[in-house]
C-alpha atoms as a PDB file:
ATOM      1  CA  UNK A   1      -6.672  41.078  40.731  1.00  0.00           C
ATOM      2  CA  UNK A   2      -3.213  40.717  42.243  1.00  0.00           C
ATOM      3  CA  UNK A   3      -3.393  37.056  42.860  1.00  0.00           C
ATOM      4  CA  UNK A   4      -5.311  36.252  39.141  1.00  0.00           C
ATOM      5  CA  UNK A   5      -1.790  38.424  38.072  1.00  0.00           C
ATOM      6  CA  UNK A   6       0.500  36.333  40.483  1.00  0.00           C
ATOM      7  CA  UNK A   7      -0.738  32.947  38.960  1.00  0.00           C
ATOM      8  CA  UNK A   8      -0.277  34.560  35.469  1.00  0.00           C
ATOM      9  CA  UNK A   9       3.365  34.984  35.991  1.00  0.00           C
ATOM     10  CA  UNK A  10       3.929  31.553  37.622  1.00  0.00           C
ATOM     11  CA  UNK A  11       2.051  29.899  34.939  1.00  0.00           C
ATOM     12  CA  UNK A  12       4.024  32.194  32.347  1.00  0.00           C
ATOM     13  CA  UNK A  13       7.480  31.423  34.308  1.00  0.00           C
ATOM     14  CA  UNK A  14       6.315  27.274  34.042  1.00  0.00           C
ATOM     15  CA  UNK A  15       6.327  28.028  30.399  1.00  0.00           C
ATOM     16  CA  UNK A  16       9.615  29.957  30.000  1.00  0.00           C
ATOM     17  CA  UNK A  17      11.172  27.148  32.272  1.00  0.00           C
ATOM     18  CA  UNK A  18       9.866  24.115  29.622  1.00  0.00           C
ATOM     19  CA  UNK A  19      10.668  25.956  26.512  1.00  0.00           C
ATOM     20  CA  UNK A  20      14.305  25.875  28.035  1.00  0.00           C
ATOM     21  CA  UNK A  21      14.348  22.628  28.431  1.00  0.00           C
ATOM     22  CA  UNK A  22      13.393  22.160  25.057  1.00  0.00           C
ATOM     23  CA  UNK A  23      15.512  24.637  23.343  1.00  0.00           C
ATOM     24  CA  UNK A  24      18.659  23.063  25.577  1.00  0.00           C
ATOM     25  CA  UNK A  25      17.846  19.480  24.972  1.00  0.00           C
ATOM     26  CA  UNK A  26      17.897  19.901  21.239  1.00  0.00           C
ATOM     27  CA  UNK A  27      21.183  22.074  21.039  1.00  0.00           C
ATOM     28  CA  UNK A  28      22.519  18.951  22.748  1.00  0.00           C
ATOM     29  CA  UNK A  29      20.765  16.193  20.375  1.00  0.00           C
ATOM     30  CA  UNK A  30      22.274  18.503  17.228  1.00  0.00           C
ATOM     31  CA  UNK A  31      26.347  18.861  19.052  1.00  0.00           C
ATOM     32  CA  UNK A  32      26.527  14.883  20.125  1.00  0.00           C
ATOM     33  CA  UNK A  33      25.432  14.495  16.306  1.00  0.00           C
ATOM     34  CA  UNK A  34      27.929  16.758  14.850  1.00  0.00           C
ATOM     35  CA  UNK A  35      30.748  15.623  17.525  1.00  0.00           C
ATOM     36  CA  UNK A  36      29.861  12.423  16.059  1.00  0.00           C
ATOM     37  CA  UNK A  37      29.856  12.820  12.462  1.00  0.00           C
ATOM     38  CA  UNK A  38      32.082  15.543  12.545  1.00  0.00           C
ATOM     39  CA  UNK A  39      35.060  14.396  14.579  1.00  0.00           C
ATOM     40  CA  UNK A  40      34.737  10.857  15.722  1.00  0.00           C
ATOM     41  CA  UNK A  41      33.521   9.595  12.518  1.00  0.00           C
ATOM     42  CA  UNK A  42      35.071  11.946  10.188  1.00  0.00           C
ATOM     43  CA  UNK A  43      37.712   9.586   8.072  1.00  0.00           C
ATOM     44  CA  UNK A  44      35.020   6.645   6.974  1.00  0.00           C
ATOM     45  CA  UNK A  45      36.174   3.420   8.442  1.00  0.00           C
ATOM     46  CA  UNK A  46      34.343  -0.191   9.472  1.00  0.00           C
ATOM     47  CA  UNK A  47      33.004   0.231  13.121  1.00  0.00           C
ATOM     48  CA  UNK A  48      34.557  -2.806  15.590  1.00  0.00           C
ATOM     49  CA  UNK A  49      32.917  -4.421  18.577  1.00  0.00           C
ATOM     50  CA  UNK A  50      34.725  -2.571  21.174  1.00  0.00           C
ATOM     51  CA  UNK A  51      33.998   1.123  19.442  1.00  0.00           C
ATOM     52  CA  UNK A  52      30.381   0.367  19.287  1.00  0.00           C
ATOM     53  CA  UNK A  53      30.450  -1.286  23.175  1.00  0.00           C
ATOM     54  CA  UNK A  54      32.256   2.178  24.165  1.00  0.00           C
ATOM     55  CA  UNK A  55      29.581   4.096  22.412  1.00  0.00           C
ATOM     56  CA  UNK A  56      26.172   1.996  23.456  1.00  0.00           C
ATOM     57  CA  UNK A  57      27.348   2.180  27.345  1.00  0.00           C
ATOM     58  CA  UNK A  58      28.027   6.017  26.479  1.00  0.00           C
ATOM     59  CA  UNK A  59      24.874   6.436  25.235  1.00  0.00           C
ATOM     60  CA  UNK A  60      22.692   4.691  28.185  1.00  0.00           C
ATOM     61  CA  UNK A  61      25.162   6.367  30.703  1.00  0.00           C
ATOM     62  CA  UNK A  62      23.898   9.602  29.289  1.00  0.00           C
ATOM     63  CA  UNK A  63      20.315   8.700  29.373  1.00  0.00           C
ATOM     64  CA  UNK A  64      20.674   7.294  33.206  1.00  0.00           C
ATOM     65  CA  UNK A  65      22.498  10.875  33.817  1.00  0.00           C
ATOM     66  CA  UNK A  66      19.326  12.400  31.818  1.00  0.00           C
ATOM     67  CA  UNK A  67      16.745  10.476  34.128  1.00  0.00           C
ATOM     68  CA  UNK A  68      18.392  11.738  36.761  1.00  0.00           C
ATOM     69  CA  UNK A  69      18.440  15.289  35.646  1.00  0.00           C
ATOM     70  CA  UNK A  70      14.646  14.689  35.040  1.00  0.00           C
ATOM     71  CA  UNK A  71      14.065  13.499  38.878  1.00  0.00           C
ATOM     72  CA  UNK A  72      15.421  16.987  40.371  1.00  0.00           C
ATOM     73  CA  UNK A  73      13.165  18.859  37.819  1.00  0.00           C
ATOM     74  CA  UNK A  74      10.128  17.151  38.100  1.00  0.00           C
ATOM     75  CA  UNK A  75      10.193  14.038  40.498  1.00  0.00           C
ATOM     76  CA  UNK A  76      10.140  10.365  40.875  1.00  0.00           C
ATOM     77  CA  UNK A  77       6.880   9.990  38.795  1.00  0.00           C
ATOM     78  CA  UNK A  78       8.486  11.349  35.295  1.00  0.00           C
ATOM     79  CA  UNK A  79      11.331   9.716  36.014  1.00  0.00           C
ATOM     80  CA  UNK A  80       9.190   6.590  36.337  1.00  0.00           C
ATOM     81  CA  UNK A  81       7.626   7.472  33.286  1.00  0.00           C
ATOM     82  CA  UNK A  82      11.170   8.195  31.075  1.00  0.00           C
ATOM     83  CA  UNK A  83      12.584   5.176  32.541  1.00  0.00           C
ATOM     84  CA  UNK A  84       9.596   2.710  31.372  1.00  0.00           C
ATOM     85  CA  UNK A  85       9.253   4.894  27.679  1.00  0.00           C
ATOM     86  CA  UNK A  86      13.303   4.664  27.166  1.00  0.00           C
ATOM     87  CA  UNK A  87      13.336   0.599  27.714  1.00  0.00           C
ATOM     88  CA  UNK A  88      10.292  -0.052  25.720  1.00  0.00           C
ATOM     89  CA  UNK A  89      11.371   2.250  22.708  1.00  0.00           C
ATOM     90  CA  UNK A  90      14.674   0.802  23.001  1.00  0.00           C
ATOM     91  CA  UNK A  91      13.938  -3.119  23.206  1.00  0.00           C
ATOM     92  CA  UNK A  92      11.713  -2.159  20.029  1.00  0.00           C
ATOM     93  CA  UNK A  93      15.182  -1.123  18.383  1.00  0.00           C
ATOM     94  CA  UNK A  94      16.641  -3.871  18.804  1.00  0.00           C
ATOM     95  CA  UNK A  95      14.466  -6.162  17.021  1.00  0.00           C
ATOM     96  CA  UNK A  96      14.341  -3.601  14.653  1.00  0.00           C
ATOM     97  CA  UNK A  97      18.378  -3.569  14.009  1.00  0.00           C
ATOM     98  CA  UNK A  98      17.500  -7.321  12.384  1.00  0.00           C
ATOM     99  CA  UNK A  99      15.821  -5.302   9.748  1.00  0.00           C
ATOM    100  CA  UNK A 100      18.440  -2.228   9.104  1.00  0.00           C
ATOM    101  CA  UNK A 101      20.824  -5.570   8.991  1.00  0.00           C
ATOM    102  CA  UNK A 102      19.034  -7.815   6.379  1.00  0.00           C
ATOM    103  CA  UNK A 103      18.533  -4.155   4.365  1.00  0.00           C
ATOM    104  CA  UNK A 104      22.353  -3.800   4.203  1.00  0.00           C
ATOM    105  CA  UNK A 105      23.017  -7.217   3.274  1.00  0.00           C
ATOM    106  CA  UNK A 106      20.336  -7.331   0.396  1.00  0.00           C
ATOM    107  CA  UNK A 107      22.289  -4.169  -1.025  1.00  0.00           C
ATOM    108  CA  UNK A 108      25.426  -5.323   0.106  1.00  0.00           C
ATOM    109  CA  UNK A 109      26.317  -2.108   1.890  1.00  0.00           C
ATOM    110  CA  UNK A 110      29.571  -1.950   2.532  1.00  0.00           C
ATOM    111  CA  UNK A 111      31.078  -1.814   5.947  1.00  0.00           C
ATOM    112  CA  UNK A 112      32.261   1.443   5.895  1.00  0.00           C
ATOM    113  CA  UNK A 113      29.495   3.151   4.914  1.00  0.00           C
ATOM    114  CA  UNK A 114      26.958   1.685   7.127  1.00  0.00           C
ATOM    115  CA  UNK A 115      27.337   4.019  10.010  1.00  0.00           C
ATOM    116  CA  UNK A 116      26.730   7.250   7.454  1.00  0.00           C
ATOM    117  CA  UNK A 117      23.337   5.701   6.689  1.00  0.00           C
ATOM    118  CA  UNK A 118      22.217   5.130   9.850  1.00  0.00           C
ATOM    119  CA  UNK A 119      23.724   8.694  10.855  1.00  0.00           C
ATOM    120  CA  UNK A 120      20.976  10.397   8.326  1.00  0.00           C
ATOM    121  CA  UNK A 121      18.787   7.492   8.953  1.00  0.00           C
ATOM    122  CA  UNK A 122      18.596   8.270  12.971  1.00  0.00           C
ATOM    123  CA  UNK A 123      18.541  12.100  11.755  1.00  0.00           C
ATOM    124  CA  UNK A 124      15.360  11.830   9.739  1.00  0.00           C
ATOM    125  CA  UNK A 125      13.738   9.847  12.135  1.00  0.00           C
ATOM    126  CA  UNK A 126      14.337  12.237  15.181  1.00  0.00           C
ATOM    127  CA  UNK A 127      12.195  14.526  13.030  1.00  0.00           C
ATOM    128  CA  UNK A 128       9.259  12.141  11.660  1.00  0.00           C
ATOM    129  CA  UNK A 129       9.217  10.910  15.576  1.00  0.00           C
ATOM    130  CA  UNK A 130       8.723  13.984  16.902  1.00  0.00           C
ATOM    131  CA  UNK A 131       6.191  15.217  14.635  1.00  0.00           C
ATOM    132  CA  UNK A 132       4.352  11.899  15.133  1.00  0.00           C
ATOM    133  CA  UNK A 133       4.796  13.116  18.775  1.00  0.00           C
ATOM    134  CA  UNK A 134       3.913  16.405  18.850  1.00  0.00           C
ATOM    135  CA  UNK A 135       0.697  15.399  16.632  1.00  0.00           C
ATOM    136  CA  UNK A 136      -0.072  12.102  18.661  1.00  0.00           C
ATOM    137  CA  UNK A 137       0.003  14.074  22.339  1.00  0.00           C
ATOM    138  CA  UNK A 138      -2.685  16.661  20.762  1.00  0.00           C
ATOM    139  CA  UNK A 139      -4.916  14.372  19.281  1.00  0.00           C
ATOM    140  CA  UNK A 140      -5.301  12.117  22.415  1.00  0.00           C
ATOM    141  CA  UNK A 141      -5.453  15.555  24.670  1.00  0.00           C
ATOM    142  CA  UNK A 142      -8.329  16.491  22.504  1.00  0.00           C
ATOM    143  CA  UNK A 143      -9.847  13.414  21.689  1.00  0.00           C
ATOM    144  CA  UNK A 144      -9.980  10.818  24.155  1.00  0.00           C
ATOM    145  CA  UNK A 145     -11.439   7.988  22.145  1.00  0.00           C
ATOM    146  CA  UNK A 146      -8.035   7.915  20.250  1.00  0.00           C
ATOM    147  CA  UNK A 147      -6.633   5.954  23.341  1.00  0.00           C
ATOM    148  CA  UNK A 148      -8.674   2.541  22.461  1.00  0.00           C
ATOM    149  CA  UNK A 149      -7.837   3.278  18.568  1.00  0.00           C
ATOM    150  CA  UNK A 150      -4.043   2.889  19.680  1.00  0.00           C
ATOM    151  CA  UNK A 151      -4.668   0.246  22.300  1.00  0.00           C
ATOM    152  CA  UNK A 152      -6.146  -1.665  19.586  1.00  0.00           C
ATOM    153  CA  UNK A 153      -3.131  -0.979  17.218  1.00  0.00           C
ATOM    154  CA  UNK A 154      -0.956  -2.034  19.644  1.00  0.00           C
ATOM    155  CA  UNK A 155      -2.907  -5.385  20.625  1.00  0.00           C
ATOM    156  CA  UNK A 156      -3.246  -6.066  16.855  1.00  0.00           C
ATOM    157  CA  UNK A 157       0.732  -5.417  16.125  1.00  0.00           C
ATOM    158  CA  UNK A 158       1.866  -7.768  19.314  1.00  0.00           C
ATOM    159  CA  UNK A 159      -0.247 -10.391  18.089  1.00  0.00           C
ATOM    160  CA  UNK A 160       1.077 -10.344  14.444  1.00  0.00           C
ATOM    161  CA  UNK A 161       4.718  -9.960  15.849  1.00  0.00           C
ATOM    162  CA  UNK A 162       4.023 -13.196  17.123  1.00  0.00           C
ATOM    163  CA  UNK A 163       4.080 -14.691  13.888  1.00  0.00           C
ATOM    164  CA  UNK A 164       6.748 -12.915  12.775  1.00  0.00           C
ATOM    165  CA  UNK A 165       9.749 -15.332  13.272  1.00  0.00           C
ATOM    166  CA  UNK A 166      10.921 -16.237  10.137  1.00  0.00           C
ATOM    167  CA  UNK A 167       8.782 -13.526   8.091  1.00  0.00           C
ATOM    168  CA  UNK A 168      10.804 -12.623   4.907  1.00  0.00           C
ATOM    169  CA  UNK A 169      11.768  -9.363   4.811  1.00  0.00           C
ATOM    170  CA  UNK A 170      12.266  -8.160   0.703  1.00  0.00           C
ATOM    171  CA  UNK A 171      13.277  -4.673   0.566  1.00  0.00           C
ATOM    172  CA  UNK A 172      12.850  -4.689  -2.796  1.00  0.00           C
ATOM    173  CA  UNK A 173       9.132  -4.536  -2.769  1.00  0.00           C
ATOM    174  CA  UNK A 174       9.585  -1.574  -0.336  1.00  0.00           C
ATOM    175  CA  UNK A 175       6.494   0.931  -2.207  1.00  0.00           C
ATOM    176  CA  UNK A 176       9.073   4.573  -1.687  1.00  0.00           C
ATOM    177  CA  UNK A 177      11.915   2.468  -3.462  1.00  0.00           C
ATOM    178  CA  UNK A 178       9.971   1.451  -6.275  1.00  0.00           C
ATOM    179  CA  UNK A 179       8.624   4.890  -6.778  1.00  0.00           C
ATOM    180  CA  UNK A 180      12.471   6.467  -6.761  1.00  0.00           C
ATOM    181  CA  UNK A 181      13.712   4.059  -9.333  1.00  0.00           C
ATOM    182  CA  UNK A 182      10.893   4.932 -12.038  1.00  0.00           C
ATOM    183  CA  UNK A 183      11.693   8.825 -11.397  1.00  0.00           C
ATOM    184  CA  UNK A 184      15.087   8.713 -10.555  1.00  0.00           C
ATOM    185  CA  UNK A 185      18.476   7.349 -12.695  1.00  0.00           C
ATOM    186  CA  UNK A 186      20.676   4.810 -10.167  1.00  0.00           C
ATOM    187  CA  UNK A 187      24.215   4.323 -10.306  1.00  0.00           C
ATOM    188  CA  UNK A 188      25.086   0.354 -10.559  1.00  0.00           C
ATOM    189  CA  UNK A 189      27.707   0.600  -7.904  1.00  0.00           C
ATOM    190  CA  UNK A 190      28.203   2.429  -4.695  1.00  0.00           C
ATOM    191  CA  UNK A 191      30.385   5.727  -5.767  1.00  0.00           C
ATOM    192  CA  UNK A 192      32.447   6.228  -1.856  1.00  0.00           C
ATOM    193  CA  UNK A 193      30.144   7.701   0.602  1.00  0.00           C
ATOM    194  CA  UNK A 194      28.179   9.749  -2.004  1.00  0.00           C
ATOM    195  CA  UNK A 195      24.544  10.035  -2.087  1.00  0.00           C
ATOM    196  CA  UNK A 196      24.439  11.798  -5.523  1.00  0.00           C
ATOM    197  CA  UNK A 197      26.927  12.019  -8.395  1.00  0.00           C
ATOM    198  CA  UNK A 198      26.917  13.959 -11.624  1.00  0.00           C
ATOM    199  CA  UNK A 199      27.204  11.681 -14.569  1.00  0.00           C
ATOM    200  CA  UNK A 200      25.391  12.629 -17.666  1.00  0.00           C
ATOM    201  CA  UNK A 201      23.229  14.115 -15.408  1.00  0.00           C
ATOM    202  CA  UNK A 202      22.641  13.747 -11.636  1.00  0.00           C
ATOM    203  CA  UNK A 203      22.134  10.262 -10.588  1.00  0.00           C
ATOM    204  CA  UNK A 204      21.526   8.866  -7.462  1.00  0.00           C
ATOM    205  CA  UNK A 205      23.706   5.735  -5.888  1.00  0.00           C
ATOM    206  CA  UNK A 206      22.901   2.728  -3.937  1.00  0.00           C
ATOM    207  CA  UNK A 207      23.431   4.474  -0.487  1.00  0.00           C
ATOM    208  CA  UNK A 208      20.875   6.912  -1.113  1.00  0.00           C
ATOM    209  CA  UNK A 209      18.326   3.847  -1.984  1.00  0.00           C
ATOM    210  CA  UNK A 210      19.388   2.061   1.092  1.00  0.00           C
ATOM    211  CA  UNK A 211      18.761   5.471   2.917  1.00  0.00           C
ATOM    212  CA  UNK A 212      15.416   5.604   1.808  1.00  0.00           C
ATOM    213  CA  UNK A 213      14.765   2.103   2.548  1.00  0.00           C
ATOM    214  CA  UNK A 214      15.591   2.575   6.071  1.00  0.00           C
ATOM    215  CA  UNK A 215      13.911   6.089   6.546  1.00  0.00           C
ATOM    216  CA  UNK A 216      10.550   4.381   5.260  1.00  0.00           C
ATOM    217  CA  UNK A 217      11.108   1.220   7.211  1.00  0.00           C
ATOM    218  CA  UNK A 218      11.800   3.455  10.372  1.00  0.00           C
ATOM    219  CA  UNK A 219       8.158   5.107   9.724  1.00  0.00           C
ATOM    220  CA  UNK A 220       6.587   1.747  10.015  1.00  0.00           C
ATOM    221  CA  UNK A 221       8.404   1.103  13.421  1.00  0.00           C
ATOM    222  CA  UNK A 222       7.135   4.387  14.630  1.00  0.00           C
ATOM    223  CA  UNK A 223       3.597   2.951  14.265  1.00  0.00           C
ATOM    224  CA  UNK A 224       4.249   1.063  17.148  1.00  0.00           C
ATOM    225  CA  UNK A 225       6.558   2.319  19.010  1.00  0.00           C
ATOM    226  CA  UNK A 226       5.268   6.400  19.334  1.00  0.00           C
ATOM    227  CA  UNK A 227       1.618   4.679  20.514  1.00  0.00           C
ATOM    228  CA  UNK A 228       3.855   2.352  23.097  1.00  0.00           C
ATOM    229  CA  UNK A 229       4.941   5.312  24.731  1.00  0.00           C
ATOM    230  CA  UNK A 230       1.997   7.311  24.975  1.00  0.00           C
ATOM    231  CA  UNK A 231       0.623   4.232  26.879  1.00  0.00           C
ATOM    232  CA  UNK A 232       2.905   5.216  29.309  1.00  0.00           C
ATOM    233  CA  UNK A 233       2.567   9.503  29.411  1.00  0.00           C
ATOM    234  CA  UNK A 234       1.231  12.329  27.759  1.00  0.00           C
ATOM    235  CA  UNK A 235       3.825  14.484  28.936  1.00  0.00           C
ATOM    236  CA  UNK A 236       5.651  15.439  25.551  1.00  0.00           C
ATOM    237  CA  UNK A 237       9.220  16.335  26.294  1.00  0.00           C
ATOM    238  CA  UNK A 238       9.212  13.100  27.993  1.00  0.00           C
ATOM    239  CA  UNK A 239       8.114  11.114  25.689  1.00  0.00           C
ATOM    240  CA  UNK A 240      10.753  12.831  23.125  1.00  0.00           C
ATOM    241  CA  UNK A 241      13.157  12.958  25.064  1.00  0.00           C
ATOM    242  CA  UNK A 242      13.096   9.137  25.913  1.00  0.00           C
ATOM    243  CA  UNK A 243      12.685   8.765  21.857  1.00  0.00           C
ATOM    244  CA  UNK A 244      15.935  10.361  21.522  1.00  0.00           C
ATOM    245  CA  UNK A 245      17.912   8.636  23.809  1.00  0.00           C
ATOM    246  CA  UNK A 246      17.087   5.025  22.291  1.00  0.00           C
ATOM    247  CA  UNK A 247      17.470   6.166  18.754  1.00  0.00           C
ATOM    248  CA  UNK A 248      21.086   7.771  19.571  1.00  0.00           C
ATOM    249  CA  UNK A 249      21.869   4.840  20.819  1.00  0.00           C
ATOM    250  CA  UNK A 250      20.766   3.155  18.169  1.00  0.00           C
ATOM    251  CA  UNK A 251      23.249   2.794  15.436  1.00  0.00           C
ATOM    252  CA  UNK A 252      26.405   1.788  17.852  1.00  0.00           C
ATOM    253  CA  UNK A 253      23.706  -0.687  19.371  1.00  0.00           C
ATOM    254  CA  UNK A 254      23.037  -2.238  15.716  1.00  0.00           C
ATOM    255  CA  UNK A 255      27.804  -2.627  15.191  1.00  0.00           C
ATOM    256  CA  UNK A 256      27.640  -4.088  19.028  1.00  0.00           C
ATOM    257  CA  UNK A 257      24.973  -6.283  18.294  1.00  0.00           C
ATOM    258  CA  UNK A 258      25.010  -6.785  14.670  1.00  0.00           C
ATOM    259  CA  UNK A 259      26.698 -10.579  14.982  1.00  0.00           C
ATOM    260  CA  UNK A 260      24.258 -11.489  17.787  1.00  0.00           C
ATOM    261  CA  UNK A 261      20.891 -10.589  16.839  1.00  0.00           C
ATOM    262  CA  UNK A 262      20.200 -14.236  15.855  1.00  0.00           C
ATOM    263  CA  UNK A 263      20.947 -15.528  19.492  1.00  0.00           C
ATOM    264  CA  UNK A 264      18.000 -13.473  20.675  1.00  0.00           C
ATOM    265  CA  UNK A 265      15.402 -15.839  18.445  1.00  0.00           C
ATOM    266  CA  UNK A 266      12.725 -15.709  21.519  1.00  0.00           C
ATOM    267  CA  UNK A 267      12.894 -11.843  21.721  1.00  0.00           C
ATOM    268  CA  UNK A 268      10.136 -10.989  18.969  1.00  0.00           C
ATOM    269  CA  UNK A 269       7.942 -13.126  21.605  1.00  0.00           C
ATOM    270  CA  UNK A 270       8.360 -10.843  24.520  1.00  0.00           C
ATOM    271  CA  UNK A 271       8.968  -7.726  22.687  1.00  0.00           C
ATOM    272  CA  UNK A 272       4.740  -9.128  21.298  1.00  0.00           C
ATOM    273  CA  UNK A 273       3.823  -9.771  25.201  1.00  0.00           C
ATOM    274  CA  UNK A 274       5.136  -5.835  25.460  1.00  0.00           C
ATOM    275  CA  UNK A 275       3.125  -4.418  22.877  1.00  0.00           C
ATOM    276  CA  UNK A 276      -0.112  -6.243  24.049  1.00  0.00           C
ATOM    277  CA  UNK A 277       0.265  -5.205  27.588  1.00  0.00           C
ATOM    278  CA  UNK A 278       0.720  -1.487  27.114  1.00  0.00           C
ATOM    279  CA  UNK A 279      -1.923  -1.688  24.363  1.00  0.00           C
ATOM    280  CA  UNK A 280      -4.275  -3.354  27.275  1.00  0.00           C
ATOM    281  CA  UNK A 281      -2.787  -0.988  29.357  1.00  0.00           C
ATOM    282  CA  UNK A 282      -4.143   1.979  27.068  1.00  0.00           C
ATOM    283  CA  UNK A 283      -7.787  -0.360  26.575  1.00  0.00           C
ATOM    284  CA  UNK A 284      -8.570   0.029  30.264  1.00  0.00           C
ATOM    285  CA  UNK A 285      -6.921   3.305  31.460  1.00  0.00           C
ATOM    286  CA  UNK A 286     -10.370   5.019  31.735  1.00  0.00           C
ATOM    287  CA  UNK A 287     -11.477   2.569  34.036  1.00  0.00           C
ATOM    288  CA  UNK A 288      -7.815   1.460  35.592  1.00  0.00           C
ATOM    289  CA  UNK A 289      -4.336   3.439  35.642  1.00  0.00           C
ATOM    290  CA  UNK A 290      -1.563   1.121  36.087  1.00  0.00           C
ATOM    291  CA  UNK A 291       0.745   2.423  38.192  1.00  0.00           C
ATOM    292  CA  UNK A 292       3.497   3.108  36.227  1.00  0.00           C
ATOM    293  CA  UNK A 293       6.207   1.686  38.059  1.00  0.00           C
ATOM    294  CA  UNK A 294       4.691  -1.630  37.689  1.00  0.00           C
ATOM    295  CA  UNK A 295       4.463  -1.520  33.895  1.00  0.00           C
ATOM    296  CA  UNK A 296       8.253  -0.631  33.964  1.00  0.00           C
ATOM    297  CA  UNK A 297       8.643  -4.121  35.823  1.00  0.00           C
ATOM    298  CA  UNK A 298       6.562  -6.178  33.686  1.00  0.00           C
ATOM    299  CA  UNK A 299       8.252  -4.460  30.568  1.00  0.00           C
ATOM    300  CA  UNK A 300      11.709  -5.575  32.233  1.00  0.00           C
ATOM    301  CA  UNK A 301      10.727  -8.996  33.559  1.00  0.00           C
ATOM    302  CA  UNK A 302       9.132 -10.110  30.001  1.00  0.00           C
ATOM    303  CA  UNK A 303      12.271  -8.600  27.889  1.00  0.00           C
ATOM    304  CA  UNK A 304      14.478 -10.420  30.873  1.00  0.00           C
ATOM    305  CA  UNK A 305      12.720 -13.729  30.335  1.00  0.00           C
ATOM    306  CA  UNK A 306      12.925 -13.784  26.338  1.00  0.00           C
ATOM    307  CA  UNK A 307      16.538 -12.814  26.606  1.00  0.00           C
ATOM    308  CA  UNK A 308      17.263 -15.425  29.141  1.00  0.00           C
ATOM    309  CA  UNK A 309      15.323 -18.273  27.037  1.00  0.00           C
ATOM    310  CA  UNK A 310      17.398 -17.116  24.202  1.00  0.00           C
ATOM    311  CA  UNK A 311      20.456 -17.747  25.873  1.00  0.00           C
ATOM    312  CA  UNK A 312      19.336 -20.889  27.431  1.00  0.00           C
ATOM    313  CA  UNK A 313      17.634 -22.864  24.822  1.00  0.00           C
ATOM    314  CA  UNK A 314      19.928 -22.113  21.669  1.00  0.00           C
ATOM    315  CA  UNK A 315      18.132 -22.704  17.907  1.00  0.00           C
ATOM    316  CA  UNK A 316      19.520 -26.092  16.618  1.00  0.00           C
ATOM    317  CA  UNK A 317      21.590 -24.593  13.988  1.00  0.00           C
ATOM    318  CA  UNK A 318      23.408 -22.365  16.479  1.00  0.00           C
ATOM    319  CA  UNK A 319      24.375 -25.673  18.526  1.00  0.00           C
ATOM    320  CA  UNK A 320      25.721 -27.598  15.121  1.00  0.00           C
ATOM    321  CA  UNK A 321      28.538 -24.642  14.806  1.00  0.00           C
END
């Protein structure tokens, strides 16, 4: 009886110990966000190279302080794991950003207010990604099978990414934007940073369209990228965690990056070689784990290699400026 009690409290102090973790790694996720919006970002202005470098390099810094936060709490192996989920969710941004920057020049957002959309863009989608989480964890902890369903997905998704390079993206025909406009009066132009304005009635603006745009586009990307990461671990703050990080990141990532994106023509290719390989990855883990430090170097080397080619063999219009 004493020892069945003794393993009750350890198991019960386990618990205590991860809901902290929880509980302290969200009050930090909600004061970066209002230290952003709140005080660095206050007085609206167009976000320059050098302000978004400064905040990207913050932003990994943090999650390489994180990782190692995550060693002395639970060891090389979900470091391993946080490492390989934080690379793969972010290379999946970054193709992404192409599509958050064709959305804001279709609606000709301007500069200015860019960041505040992708502020309450990222915001929304920390809470649609961990819901997807929470719900995607359960489901494969209860039913197995659900592994090969998202192995498949992911296969299927690589292989269509493939042939994906010059796919036209028309945010018009986006279904949730269609729907708003039949319920919901629109503004012709952008009215400042406002979402809503009262004019013979309350009418929405542009921004709050493009919003919408992005938050449904966003729940498209976490089709692939939530299953991605499970390929990799089950264990949930993990997986969140390393969510988090990349999509923080996310929106100085898209003003550092925003003028390059077309260099990296050859990364759709490897970011489809990723997607296959942790979707095979997922296809055979019943039979064969793969050790997770080697996915984390086959994710790198791939993402390394399309990068490189990028770089190396330019498109032809890029040569003829």
């Amino acid at each position: 009886m004493q020892i069945r009690g003794y393993a009750g409290f350890e198991s019960l102090g386990y618990l205590l110990n991860q809901a902290i973790f929880w509980v302290l790694f969200n009050i930090f996720v909600v004061a970066m966000l209002v230290l952003d919006l709140g005080i660095f970002h206050r007085r609206e202005h167009t976000v320059r190279f050098r302000e978004a470098l400064g905040w990207s390099v913050m932003w990994i810094a943090l999650a390489g302080a994180f990782a190692v936060l995550v060693y002395f709490w639970h060891g090389r192996s979900a470091t391993l794991e946080f490492v390989t989920g934080y690379v793969i969710e972010l290379s999946l941004s970054v193709d992404n950003l192409f599509v958050f920057l064709v959305i804001f020049r279709y609606f000709r957002v301007p500069n200015e207010q860019q960041h505040k959309v992708l502020f309450w863009g990222i915001l929304g989608a920390l809470i649609m990604r961990a819901i997807f989480i929470l719900a995607g964890v359960g489901l494969i902890r209860r039913f197995h099978w659900i592994v090969y369903f998202f192995g498949v997905l992911l296969v299927y998704s690589g292989i269509k990414l493939l042939s994906q390079e010059d796919a036209d993206i028309r945010p018009e025909k986006n279904p949730v934007l269609r729907l708003f406009r039949r319920l919901v009066p629109v503004t012709k132009n952008y009215v400042g940073g406002k979402f809503f304005v009262r004019s013979d009635g309350l009418s929405a603006t542009p921004l709050l369209i493009v919003l919408l745009v992005v938050e449904s586009t966003d729940l498209l990307f976490a089709v692939d990228s939530i299953p991605a990461i499970l390929a990799i671990t089950l264990n949930a703050f993990i997986v969140y965690t390393s969510n988090v990080f990349a999509i923080l990141g996310l929106r100085s990532m898209y003003f550092a990056l925003a003028g390059m994106m077309e260099f990296f023509h050859y990364l759709h290719y490897g970011l489809s070689v990723v997607l296959i390989f942790v979707g095979a990855k997922m296809l055979v883990s019943h039979y064969y784990e793969i050790p997770t430090v080697v996915a984390l170097a086959v994710v790198v080397l791939v993402l390394g290699i399309s990068v490189l080619a990028s770089l190396l063999f330019p498109k032809a219009e890029e040569l003829n400026r």
